[in-house]
Each structure stands twice: as C-alpha cells, then as structure tokens.
C-alpha atoms as a PDB file:
ATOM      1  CA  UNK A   1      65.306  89.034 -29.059  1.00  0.00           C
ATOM      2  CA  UNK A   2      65.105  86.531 -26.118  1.00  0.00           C
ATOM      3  CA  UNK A   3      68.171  85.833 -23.619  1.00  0.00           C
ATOM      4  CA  UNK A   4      68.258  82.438 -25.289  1.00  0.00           C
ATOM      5  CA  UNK A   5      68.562  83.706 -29.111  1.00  0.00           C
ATOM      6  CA  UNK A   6      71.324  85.870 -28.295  1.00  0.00           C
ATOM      7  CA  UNK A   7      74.751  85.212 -29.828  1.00  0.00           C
ATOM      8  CA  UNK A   8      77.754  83.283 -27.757  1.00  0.00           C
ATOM      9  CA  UNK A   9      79.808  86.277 -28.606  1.00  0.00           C
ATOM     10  CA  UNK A  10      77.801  88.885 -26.864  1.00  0.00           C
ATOM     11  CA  UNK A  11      78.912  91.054 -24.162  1.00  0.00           C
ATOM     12  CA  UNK A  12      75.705  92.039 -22.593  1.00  0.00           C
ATOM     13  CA  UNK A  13      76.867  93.452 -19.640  1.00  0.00           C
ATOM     14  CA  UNK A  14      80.036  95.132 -20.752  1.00  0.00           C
ATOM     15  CA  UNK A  15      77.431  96.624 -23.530  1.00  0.00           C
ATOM     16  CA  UNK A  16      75.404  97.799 -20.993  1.00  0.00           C
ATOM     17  CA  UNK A  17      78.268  99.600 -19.040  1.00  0.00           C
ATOM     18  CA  UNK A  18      80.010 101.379 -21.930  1.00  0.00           C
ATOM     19  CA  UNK A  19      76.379 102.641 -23.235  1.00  0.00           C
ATOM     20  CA  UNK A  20      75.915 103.805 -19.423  1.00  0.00           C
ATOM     21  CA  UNK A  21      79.603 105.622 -19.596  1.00  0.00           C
ATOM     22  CA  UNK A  22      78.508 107.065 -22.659  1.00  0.00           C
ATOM     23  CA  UNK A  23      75.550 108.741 -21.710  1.00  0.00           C
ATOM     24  CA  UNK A  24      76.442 109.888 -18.177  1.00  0.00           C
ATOM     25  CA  UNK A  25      79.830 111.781 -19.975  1.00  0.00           C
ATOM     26  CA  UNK A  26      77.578 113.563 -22.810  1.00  0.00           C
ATOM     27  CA  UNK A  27      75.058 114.451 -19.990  1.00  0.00           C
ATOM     28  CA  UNK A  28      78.123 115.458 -17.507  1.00  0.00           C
ATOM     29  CA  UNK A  29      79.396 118.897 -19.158  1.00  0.00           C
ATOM     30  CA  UNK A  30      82.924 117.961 -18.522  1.00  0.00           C
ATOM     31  CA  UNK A  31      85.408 117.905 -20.700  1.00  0.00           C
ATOM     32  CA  UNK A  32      87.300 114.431 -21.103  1.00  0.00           C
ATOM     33  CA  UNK A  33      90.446 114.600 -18.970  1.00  0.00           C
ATOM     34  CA  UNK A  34      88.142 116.436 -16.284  1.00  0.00           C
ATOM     35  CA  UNK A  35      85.548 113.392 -16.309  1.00  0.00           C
ATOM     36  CA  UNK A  36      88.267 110.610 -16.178  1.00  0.00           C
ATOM     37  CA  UNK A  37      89.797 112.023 -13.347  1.00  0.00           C
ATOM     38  CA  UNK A  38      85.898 112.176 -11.561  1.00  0.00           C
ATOM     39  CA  UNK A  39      85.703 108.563 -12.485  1.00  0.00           C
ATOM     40  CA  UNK A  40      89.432 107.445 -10.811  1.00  0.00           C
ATOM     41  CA  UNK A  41      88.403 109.729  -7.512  1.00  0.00           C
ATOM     42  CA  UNK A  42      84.646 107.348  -7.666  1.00  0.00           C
ATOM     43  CA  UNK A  43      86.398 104.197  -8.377  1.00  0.00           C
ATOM     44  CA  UNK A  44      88.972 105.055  -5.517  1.00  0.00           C
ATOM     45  CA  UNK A  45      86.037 106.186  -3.131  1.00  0.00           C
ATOM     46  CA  UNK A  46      84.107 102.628  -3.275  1.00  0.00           C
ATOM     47  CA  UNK A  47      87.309 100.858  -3.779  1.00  0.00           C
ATOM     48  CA  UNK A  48      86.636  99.010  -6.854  1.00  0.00           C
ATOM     49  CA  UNK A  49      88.139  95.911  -7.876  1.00  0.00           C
ATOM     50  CA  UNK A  50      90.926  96.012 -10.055  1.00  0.00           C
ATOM     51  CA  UNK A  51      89.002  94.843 -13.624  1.00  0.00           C
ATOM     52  CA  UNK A  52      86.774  98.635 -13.001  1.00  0.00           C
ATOM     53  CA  UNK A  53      90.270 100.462 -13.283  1.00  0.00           C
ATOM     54  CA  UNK A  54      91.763  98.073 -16.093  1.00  0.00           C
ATOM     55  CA  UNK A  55      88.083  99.590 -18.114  1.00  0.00           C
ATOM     56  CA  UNK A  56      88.956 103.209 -17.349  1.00  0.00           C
ATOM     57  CA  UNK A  57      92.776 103.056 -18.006  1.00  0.00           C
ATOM     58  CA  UNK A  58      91.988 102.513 -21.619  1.00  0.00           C
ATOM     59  CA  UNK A  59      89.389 104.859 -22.302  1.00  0.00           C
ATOM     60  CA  UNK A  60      91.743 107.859 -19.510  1.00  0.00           C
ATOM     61  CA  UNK A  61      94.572 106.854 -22.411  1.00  0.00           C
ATOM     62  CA  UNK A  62      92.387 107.933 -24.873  1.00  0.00           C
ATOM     63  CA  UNK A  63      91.708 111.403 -22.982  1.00  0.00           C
ATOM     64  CA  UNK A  64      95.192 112.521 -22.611  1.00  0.00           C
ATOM     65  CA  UNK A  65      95.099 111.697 -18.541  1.00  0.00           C
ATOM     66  CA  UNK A  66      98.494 110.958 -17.392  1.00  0.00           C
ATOM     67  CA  UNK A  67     100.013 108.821 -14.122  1.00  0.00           C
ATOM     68  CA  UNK A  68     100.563 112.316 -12.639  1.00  0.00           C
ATOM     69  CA  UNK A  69      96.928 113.263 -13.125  1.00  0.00           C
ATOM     70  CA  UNK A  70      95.627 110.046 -11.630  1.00  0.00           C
ATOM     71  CA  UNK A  71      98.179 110.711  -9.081  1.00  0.00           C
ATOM     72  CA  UNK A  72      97.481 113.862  -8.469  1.00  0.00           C
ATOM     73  CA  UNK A  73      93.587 113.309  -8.095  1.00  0.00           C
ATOM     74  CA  UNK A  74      94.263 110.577  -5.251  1.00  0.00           C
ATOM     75  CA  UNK A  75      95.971 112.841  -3.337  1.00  0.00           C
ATOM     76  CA  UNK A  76      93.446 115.741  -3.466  1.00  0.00           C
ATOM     77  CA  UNK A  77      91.051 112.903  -2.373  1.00  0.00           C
ATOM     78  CA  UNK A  78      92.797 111.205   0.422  1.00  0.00           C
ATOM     79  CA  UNK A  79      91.293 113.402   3.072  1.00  0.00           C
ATOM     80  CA  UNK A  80      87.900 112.736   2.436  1.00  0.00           C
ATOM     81  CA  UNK A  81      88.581 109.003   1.528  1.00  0.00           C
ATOM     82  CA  UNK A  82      91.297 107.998   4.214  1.00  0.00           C
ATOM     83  CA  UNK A  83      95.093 106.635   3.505  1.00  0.00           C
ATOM     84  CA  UNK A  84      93.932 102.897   3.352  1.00  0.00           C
ATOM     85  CA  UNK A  85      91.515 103.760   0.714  1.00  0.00           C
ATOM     86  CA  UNK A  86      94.086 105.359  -1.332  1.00  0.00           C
ATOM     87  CA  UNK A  87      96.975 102.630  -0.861  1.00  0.00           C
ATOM     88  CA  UNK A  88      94.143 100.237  -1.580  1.00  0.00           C
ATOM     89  CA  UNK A  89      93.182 101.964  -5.192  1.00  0.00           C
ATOM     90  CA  UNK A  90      97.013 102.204  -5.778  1.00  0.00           C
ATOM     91  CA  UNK A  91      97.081  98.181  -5.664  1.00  0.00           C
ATOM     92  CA  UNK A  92      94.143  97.958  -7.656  1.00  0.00           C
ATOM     93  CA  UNK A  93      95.436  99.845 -10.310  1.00  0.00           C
ATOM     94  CA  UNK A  94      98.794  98.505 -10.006  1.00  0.00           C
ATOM     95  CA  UNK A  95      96.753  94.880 -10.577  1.00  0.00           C
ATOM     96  CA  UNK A  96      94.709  96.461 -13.340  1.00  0.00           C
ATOM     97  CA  UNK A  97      97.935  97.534 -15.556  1.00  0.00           C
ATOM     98  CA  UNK A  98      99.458  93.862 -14.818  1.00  0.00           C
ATOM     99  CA  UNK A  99      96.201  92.399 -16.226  1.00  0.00           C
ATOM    100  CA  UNK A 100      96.327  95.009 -19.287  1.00  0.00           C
ATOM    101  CA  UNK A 101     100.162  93.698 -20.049  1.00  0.00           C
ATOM    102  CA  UNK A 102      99.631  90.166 -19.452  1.00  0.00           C
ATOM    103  CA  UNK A 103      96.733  90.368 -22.179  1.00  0.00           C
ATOM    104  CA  UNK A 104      99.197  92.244 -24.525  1.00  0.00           C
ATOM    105  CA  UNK A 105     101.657  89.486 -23.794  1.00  0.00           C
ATOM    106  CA  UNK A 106      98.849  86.590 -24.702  1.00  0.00           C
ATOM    107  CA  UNK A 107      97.905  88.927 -27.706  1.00  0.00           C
ATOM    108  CA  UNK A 108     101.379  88.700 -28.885  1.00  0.00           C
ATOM    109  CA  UNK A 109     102.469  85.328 -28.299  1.00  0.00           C
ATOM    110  CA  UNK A 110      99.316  84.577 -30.219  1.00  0.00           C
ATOM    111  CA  UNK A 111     100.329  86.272 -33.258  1.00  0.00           C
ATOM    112  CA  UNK A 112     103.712  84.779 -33.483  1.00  0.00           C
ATOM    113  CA  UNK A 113     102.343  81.395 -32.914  1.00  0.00           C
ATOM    114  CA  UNK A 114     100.161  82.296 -35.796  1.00  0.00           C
ATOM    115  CA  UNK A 115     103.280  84.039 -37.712  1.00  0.00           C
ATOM    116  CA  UNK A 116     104.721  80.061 -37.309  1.00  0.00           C
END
C-alpha cells in the first residue's frame, strides 16, 4: 500500500510507536510496573514533552504504577539527572494529566450533546 492509498483515519506514526513499545517490553525481561517506571526515569532523562508522558500514563495505569512509584523513581534519578530536569518532568506530567482530563471533559460533553 502506497502513502497515498492509505486511509484518512490512520495513525501511522502512533502505530509505529506502540508496535516499537511492544516489542522493546517483550524483549526487556521486566515485569510491567518495573518497565514503566524505566520508561518515566527515560522520559525524565531527555525531558520529553508533555504528549510522551500523557502516552505512558495510560498504559503505567494499566500496570498497577502509582503517583508514589513515579514519584519515587524521580527521586532515585535526580542525582544523575539534576533538580531542573526533575522539576521540568514534574510540569510535563502535570501538563500531560491536564491534557488527559480536558479530553475526558470533550469526551463527555460530547456524549451529552449527543444524549440531547
């Protein structure tokens, strides 16, 4: 299939990253909760945007990781990392859960509108 026969709907790149996820935790060893937490102490480390956290808050959800574990991994990485690097994450996934409730609010008001 060429780039031009390919469906409006498809999500090539978000595909692409969730396959790559896939693979890289089957080929890890680690157990879930274990692997999430490598992933927040990554994202933290090359200070990814806040979208990159908003994508592994739903699947750590999923795995059982809690706040305190998230928490709790930043602050065995802040040596290594530096302070700004942590308070930086900290905003980013502050951002990342305001973007994950304002689409649960558009979700919502969608449905009611629909409901009407």
């Amino acid at each position: 299939m060429s780039y031009e026969d390919q469906p409006v709907d498809d999500q090539p790149v978000l595909d692409t990253l969730l396959q790559m996820s896939a693979e890289t935790y089957q080929r890890s060893g680690l157990d879930p909760r274990t692997y999430m937490m490598v992933r927040f102490a990554a994202l933290a480390a090359v200070n990814a945007p806040p979208l990159s956290y908003l994508t592994n808050l739903s699947l750590a959800s999923e795995t059982g990781l809690s706040a305190e574990d998230v928490q709790a991994t930043l602050v065995a990485i802040a040596p290594i990392i530096g302070g700004p690097r942590v308070v930086s994450s900290v905003g980013n996934i502050g951002r990342a859960l305001g973007i994950s409730i304002a689409i649960a609010e558009d979700d919502d008001d969608a449905e009611l509108a629909d409901a009407d």
